[in-house]
N, C-alpha and C. Protein backbone atom coordinates (compact mmCIF):
# COMPACT_ATOMS: atom_id res chain seq x y z
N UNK A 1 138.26 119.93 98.77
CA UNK A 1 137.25 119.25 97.97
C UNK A 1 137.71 119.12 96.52
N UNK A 2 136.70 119.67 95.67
CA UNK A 2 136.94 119.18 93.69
C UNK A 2 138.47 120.16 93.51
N UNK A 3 138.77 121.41 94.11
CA UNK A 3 139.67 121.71 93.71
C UNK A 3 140.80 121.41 93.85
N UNK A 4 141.12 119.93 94.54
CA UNK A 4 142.23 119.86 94.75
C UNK A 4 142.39 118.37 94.02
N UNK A 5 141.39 117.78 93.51
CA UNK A 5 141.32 116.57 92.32
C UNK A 5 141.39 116.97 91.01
N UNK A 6 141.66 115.25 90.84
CA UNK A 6 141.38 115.53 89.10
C UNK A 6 140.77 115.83 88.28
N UNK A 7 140.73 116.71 86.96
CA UNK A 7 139.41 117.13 86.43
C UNK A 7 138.87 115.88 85.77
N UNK A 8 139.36 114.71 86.02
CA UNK A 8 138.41 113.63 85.57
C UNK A 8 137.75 113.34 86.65
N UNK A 9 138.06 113.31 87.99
CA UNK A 9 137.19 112.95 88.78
C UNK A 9 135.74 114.18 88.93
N UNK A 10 136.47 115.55 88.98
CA UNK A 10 135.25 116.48 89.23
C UNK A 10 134.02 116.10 88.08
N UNK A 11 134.87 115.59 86.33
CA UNK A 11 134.08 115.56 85.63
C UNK A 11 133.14 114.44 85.69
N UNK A 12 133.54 113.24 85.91
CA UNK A 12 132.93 112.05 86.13
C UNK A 12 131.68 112.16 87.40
N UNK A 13 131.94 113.13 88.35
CA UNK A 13 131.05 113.24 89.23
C UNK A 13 129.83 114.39 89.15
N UNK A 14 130.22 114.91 88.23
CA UNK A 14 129.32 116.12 87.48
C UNK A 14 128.70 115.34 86.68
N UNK A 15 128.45 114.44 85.96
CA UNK A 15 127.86 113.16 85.03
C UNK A 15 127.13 112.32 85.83
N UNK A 16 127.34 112.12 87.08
CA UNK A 16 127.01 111.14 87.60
C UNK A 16 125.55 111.50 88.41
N UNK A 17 124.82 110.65 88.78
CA UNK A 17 123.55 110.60 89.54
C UNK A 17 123.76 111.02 91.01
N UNK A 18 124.15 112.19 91.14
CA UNK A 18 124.09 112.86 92.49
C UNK A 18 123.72 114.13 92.39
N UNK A 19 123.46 114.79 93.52
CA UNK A 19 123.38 116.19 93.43
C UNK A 19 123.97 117.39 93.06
N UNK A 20 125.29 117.09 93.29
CA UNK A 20 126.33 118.08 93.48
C UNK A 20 127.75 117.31 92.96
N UNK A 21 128.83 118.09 92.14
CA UNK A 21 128.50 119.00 91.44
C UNK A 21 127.35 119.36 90.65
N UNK A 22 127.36 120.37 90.75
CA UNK A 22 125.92 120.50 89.30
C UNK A 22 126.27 121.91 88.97
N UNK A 23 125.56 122.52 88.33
CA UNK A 23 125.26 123.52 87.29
C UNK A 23 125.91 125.14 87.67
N UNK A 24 125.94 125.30 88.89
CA UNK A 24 126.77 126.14 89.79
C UNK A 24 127.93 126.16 89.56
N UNK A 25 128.69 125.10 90.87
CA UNK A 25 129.65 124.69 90.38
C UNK A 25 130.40 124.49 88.53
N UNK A 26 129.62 124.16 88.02
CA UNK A 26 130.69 123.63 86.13
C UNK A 26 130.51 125.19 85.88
N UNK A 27 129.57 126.48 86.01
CA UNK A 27 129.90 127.70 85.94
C UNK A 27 130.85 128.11 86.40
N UNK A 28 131.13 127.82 87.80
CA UNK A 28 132.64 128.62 88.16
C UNK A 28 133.76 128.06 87.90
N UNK A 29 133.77 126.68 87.04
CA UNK A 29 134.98 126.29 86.73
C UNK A 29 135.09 126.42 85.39
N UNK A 30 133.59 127.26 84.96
CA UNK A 30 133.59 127.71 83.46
C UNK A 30 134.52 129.53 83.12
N UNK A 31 133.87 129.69 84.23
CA UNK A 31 134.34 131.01 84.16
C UNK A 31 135.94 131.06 84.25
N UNK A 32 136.46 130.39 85.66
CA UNK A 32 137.94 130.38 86.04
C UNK A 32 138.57 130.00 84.35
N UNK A 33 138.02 129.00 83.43
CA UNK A 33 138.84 128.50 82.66
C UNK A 33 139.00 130.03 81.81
N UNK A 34 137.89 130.38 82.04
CA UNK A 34 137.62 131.88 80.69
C UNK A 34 138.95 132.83 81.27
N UNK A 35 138.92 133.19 82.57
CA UNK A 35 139.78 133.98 83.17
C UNK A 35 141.28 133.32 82.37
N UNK A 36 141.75 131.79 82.79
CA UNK A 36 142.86 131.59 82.49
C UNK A 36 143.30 131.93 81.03
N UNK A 37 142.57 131.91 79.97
CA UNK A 37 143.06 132.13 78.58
C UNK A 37 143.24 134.12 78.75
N UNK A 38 142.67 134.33 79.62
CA UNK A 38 142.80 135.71 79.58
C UNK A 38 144.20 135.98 80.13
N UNK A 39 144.60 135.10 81.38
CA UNK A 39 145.73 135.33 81.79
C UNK A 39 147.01 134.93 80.63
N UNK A 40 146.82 133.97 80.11
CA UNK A 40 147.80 133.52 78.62
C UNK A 40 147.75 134.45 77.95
N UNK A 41 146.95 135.18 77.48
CA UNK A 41 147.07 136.57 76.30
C UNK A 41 148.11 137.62 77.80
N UNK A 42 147.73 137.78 78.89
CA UNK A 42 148.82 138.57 79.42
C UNK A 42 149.65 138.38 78.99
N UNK A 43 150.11 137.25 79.09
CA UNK A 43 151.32 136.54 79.46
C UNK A 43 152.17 136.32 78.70
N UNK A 44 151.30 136.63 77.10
CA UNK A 44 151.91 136.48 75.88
C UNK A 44 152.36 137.86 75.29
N UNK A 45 151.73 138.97 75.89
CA UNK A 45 151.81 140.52 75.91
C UNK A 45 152.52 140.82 76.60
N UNK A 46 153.15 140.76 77.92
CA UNK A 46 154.16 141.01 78.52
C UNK A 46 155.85 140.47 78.12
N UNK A 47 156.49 141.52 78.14
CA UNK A 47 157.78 141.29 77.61
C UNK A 47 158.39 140.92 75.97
N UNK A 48 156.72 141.47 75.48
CA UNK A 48 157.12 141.25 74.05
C UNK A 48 157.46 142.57 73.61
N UNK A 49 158.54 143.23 72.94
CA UNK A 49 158.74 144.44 72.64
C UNK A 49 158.20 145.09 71.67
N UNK A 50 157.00 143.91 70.35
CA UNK A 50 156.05 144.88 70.01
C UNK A 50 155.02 145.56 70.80
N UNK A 51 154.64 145.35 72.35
CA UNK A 51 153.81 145.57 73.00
C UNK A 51 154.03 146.44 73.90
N UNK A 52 155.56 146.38 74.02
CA UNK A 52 156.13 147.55 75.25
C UNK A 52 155.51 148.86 75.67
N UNK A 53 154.80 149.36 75.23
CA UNK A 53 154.01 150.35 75.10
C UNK A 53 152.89 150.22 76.45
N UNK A 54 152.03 148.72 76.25
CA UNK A 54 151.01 148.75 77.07
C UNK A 54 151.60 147.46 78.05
N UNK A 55 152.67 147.31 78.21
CA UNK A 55 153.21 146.32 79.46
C UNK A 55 152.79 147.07 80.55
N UNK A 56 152.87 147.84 81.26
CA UNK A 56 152.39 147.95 82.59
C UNK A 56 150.89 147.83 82.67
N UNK A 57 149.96 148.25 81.81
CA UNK A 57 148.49 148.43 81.80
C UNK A 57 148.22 146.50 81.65
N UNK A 58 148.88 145.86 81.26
CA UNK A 58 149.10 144.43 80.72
C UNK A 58 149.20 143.29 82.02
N UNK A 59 150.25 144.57 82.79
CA UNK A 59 150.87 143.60 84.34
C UNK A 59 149.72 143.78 85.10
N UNK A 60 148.63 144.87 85.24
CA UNK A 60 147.72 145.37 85.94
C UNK A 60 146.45 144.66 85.73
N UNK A 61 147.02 144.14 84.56
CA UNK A 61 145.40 143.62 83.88
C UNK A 61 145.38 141.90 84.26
N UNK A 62 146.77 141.83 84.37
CA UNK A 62 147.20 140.42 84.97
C UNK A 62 147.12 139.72 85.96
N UNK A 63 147.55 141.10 87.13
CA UNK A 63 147.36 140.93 88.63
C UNK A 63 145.83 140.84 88.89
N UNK A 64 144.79 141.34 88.08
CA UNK A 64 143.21 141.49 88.90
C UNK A 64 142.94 140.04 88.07
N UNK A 65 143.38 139.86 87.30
CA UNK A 65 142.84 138.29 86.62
C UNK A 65 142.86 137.32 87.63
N UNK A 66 144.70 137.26 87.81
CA UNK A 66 144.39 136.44 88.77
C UNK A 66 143.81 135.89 89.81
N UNK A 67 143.69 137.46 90.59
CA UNK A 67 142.69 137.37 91.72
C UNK A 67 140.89 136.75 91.30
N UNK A 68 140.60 137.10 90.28
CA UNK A 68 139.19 136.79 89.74
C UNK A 68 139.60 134.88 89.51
N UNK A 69 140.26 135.00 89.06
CA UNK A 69 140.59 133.07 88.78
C UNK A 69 140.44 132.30 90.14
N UNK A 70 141.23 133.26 91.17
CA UNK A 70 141.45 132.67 92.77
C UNK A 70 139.59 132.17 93.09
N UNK A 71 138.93 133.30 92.83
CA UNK A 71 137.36 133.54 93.49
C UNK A 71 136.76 132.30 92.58
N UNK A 72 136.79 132.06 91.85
CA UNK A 72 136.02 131.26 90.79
C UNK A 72 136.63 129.99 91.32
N UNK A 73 137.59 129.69 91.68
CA UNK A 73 138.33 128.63 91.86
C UNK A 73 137.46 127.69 93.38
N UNK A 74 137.55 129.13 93.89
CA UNK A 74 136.66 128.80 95.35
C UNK A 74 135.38 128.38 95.20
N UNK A 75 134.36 129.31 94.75
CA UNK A 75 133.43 128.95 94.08
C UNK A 75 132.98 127.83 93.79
N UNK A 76 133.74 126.55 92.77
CA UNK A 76 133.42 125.94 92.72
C UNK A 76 133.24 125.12 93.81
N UNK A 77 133.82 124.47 94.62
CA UNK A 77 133.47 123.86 96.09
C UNK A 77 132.32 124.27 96.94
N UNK A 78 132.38 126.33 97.06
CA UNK A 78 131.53 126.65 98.10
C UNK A 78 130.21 126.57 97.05
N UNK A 79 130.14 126.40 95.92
CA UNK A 79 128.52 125.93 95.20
C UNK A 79 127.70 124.80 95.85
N UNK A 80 129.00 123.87 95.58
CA UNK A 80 128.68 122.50 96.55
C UNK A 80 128.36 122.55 97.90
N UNK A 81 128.98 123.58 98.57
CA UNK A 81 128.26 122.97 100.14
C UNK A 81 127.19 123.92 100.03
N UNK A 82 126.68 125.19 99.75
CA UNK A 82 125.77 125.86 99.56
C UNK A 82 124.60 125.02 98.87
N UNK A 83 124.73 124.28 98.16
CA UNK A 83 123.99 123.50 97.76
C UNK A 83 123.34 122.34 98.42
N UNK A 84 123.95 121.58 98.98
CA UNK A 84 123.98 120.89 100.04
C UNK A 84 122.92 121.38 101.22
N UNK A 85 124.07 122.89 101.13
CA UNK A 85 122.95 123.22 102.62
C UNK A 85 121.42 123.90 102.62
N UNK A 86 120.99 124.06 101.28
CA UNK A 86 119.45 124.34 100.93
C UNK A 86 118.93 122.97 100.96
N UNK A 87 119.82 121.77 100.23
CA UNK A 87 119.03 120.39 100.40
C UNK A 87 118.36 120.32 101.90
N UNK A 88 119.51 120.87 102.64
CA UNK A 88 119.07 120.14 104.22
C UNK A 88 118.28 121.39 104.52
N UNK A 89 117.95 122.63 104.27
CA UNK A 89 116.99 123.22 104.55
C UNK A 89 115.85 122.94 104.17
N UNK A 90 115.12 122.36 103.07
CA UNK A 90 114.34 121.76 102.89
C UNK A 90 113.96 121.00 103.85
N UNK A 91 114.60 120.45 104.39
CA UNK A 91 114.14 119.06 104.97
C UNK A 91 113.52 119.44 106.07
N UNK A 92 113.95 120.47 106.70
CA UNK A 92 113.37 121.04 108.01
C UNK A 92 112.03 121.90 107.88
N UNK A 93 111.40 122.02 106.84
CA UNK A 93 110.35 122.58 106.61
C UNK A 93 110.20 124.53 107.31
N UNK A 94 111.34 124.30 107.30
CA UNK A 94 110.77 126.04 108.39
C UNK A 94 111.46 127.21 107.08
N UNK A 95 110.55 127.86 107.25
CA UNK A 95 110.79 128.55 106.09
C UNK A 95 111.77 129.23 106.18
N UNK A 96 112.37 130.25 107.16
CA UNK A 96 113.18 131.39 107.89
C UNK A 96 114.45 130.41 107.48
N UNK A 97 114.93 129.49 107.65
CA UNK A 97 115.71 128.41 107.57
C UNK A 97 115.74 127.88 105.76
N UNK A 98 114.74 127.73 105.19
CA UNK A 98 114.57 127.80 103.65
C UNK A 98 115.12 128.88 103.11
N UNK A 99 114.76 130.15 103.58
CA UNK A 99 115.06 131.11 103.07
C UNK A 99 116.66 131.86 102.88
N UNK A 100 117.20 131.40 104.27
CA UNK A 100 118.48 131.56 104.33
C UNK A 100 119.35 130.80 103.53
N UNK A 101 118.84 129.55 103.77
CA UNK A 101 120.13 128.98 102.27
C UNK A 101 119.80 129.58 101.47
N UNK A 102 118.44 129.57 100.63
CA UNK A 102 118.49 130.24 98.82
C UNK A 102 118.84 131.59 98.82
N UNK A 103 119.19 132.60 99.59
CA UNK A 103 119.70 133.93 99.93
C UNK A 103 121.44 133.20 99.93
N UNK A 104 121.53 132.57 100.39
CA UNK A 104 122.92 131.99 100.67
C UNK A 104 123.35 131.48 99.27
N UNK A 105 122.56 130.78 98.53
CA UNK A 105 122.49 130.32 97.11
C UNK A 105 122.45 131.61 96.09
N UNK A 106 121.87 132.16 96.22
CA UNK A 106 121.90 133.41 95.37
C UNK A 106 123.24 134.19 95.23
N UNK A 107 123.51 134.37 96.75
CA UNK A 107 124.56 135.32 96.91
C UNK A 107 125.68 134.52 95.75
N UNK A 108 125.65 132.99 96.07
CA UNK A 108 126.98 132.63 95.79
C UNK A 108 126.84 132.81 94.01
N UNK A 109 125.67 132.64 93.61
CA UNK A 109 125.49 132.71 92.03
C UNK A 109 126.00 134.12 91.89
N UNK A 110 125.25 135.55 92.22
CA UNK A 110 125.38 136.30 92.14
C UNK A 110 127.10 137.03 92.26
N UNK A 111 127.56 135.89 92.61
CA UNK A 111 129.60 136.31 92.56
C UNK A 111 129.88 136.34 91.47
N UNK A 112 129.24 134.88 90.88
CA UNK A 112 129.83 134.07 89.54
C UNK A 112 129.46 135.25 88.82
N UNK A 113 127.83 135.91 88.39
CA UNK A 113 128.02 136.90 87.51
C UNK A 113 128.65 138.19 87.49
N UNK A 114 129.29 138.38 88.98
CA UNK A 114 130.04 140.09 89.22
C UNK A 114 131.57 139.93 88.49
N UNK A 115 131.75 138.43 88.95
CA UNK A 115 133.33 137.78 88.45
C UNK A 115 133.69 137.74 87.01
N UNK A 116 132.24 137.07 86.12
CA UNK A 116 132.31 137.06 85.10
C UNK A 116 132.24 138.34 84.23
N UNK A 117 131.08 139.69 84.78
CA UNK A 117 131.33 140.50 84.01
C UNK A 117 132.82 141.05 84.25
N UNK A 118 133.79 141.42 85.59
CA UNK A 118 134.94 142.21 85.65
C UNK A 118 135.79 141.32 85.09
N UNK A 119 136.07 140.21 84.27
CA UNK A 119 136.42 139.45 83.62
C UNK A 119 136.36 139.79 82.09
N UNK A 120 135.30 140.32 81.64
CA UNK A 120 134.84 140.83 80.06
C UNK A 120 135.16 141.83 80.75
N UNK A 121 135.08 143.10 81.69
CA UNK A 121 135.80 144.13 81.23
C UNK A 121 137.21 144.20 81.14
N UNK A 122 138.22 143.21 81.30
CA UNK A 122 139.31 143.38 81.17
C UNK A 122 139.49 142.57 79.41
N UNK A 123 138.81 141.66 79.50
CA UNK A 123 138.85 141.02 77.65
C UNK A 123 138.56 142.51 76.98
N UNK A 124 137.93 143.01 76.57
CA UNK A 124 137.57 144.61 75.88
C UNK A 124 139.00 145.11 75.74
N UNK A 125 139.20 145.61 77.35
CA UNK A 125 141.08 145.99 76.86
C UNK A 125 141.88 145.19 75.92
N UNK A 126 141.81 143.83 76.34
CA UNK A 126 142.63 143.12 75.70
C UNK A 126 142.34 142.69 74.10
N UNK A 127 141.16 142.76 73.83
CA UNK A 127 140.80 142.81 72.75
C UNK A 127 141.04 144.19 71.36
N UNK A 128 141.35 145.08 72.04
CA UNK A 128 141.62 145.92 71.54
C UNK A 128 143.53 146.12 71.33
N UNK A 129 143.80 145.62 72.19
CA UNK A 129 145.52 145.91 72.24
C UNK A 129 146.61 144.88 72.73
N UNK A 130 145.59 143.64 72.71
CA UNK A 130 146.93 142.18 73.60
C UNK A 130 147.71 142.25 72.02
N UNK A 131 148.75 141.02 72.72
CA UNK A 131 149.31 140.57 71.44
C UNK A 131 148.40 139.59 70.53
N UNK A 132 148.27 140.28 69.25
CA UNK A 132 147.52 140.11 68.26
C UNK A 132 147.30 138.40 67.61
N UNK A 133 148.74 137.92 68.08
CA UNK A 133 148.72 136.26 68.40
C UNK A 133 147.64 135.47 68.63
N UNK A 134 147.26 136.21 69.86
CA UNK A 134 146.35 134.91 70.89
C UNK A 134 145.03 135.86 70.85
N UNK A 135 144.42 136.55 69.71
CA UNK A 135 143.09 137.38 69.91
C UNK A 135 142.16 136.50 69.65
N UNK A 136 142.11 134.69 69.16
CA UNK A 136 141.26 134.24 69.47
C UNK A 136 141.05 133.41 70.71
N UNK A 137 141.85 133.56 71.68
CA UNK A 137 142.15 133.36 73.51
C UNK A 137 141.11 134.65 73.46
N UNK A 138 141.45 136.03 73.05
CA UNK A 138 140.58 136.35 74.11
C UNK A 138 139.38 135.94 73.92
N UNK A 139 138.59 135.96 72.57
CA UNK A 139 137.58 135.50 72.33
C UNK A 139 137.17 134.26 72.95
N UNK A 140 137.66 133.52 72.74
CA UNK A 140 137.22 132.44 73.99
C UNK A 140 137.08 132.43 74.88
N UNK A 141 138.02 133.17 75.70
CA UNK A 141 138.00 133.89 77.15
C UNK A 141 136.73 134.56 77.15
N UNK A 142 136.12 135.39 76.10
CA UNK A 142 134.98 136.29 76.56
C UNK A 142 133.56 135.27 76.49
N UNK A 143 133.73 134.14 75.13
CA UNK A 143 132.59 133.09 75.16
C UNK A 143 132.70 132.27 76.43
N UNK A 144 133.65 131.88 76.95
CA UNK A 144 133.34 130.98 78.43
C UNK A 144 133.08 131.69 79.92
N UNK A 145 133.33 133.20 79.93
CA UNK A 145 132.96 134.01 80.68
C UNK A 145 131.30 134.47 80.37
N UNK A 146 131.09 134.54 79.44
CA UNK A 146 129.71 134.53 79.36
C UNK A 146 128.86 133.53 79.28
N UNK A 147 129.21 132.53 79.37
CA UNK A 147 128.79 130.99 79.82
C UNK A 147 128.61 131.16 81.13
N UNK A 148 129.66 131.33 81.55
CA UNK A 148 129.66 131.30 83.40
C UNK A 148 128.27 132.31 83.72
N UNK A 149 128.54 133.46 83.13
CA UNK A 149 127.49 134.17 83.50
C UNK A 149 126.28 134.52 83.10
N UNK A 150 125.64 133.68 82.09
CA UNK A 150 124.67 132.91 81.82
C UNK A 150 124.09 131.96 82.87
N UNK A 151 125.11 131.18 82.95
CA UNK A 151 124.15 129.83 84.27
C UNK A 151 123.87 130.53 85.26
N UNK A 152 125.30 131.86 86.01
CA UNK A 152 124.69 132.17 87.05
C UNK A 152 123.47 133.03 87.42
N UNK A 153 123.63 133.47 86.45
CA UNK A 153 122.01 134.33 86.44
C UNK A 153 120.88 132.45 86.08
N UNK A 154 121.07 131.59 85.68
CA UNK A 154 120.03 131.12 85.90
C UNK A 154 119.96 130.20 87.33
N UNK A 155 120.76 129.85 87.93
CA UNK A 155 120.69 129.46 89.89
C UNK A 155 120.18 130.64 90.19
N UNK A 156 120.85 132.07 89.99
CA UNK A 156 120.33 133.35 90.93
C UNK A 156 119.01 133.01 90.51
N UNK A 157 118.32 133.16 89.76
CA UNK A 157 117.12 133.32 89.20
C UNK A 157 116.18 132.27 90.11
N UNK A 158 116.80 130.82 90.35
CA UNK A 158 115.73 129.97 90.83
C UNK A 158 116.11 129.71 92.31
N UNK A 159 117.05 130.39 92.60
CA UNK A 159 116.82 130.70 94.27
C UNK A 159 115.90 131.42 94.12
N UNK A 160 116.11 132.96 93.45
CA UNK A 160 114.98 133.94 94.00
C UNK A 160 113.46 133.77 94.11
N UNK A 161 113.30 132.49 92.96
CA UNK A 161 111.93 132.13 92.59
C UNK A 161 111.19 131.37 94.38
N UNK A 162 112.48 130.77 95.14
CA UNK A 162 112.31 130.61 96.00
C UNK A 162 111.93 130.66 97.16
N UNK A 163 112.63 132.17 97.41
CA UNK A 163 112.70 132.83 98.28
C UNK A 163 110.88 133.81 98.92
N UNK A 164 111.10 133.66 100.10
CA UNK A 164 109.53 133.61 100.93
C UNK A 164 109.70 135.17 100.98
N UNK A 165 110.61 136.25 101.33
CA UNK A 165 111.10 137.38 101.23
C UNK A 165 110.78 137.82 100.07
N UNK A 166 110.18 138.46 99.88
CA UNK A 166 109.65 139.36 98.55
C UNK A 166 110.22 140.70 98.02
N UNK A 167 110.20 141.69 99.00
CA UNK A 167 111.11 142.51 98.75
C UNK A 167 112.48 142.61 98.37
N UNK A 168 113.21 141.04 99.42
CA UNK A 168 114.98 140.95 98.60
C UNK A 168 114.70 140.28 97.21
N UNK A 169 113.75 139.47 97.00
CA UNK A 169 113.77 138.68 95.64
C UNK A 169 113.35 139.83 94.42
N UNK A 170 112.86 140.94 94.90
CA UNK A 170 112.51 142.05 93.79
C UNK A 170 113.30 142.82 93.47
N UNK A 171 114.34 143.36 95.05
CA UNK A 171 115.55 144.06 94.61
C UNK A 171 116.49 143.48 94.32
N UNK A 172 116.56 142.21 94.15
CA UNK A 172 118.00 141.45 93.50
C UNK A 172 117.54 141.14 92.16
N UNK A 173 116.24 140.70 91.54
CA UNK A 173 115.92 140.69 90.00
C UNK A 173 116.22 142.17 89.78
N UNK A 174 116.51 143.21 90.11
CA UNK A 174 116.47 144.42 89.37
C UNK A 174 118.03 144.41 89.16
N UNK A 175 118.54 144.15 90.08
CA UNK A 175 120.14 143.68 90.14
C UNK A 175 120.65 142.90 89.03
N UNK A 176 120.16 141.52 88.98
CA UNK A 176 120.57 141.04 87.92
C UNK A 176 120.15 141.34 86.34
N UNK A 177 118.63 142.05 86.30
CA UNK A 177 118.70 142.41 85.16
C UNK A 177 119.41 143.40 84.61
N UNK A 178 119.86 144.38 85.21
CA UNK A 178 121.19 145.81 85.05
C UNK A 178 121.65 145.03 84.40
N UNK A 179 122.57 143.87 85.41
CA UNK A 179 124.51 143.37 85.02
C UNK A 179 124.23 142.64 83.93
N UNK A 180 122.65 141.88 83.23
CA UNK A 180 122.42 140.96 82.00
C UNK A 180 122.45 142.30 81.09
N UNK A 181 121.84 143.27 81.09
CA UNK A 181 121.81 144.40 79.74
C UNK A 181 123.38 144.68 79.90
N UNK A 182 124.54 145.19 81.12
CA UNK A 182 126.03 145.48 80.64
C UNK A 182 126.39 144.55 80.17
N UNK A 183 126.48 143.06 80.57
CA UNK A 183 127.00 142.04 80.10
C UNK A 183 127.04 141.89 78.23
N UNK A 184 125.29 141.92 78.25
CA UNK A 184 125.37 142.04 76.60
C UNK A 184 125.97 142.80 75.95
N UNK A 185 126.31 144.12 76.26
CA UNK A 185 126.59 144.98 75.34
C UNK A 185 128.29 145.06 75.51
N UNK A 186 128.87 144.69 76.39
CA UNK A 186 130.45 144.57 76.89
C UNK A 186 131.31 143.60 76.11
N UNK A 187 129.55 142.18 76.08
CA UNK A 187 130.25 140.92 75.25
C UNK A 187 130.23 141.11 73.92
N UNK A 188 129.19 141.87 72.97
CA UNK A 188 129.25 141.68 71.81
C UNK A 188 130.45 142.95 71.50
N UNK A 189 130.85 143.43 72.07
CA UNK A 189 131.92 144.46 71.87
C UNK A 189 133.40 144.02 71.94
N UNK A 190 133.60 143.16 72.95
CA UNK A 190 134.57 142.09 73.17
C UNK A 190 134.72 141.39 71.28
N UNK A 191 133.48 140.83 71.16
CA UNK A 191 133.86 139.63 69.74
C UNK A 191 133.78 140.71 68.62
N UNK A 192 133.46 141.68 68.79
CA UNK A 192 133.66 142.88 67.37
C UNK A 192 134.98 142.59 67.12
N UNK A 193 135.22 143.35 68.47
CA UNK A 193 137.05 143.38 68.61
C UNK A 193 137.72 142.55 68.30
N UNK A 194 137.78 141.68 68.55
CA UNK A 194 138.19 140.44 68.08
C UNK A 194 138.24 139.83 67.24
N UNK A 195 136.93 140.09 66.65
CA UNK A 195 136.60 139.49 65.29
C UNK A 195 137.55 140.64 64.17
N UNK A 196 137.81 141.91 64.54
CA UNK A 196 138.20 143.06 63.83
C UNK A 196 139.93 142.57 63.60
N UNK A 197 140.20 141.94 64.60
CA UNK A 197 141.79 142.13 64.77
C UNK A 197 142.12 140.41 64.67
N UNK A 198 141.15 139.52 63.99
CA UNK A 198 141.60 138.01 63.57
C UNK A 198 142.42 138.63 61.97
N UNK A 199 143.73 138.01 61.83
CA UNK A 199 144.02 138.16 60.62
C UNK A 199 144.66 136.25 59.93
């Protein structure tokens, strides 16, 4: 699907009068972008010999990025058919069947914000000790990761509003409100840092 086009086409179709892409989806290709500037500050920290010190903690911090970029990458597509497939649950009026897509919808929001916070916890490291070069990468990295995980707490939020199940829609708002109070306090710690070590 979008991940294997152009970002003019994904973008032009995210603009356009359809359903999908939408708001899901441009989160996980918000987040992946946040991840990639994170991977460039690796990348710019590895093999530099003022940094030699924290190169292995650097290669480690590199390898889980990537994997988080891989998930976000996916993401964007499986937003789209997840999306899709609550449209067509609707249509069938049966609730048990309603309910399963926006549980299905949730889940997939609810990645975007697990992705995005283990994403700011690796900016924090890096904010404190990448190469001092690219410390406004990380900062950006930590503002478009918290973008991502902003929207996704707001899809999680209006599946749950959805959802006929009462008990999962109560224990997953308790869920997302936790990871919104770490998030805040991880992110403004991230741009301290950052802001501490702009010269």
């Amino acid at each position: 699907m979008y991940i294997n086009e152009s970002i003019s086409k994904y973008i032009n179709d995210l603009a356009a009068r359809q359903p999908a892409p939408g708001g899901g989806s441009a989160a996980s290709l918000t987040g992946a972008l946040g991840i990639a500037l994170l991977e460039m500050v690796c990348n710019f920290t590895i093999g530099n010999r003022k940094y030699k010190d924290i190169e292995e903690v650097t290669m480690s911090h590199l390898a889980a990025l990537k994997k988080i970029r891989e998930e976000f990458m996916e993401l964007i597509d499986e937003d789209v058919k997840v999306y899709c497939r609550i449209c067509s649950a609707f249509k069938t009026k049966d609730e048990k069947i309603i309910d399963k897509a926006l549980k299905d919808g949730y889940h997939i929001s609810l990645k975007m914000c697990k992705l995005s916070k283990s994403g700011i916890d690796v900016a924090l490291d890096l904010a404190s000790k990448s190469n001092i070069n690219l410390i406004t990468d990380v900062g950006c990295g930590a503002e478009l990761l918290k973008a991502g995980f902003n929207s996704g707490v707001f899809n999680s939020e209006i599946n749950l509003k959805g959802i006929k199940d009462i008990s999962f829609a109560e224990r997953e708002r308790s869920v997302i409100n936790n990871m919104k109070n770490d998030i805040d306090g991880l992110y403004k710690r991230v741009i301290s840092k950052a802001n501490k070590r702009m010269v």
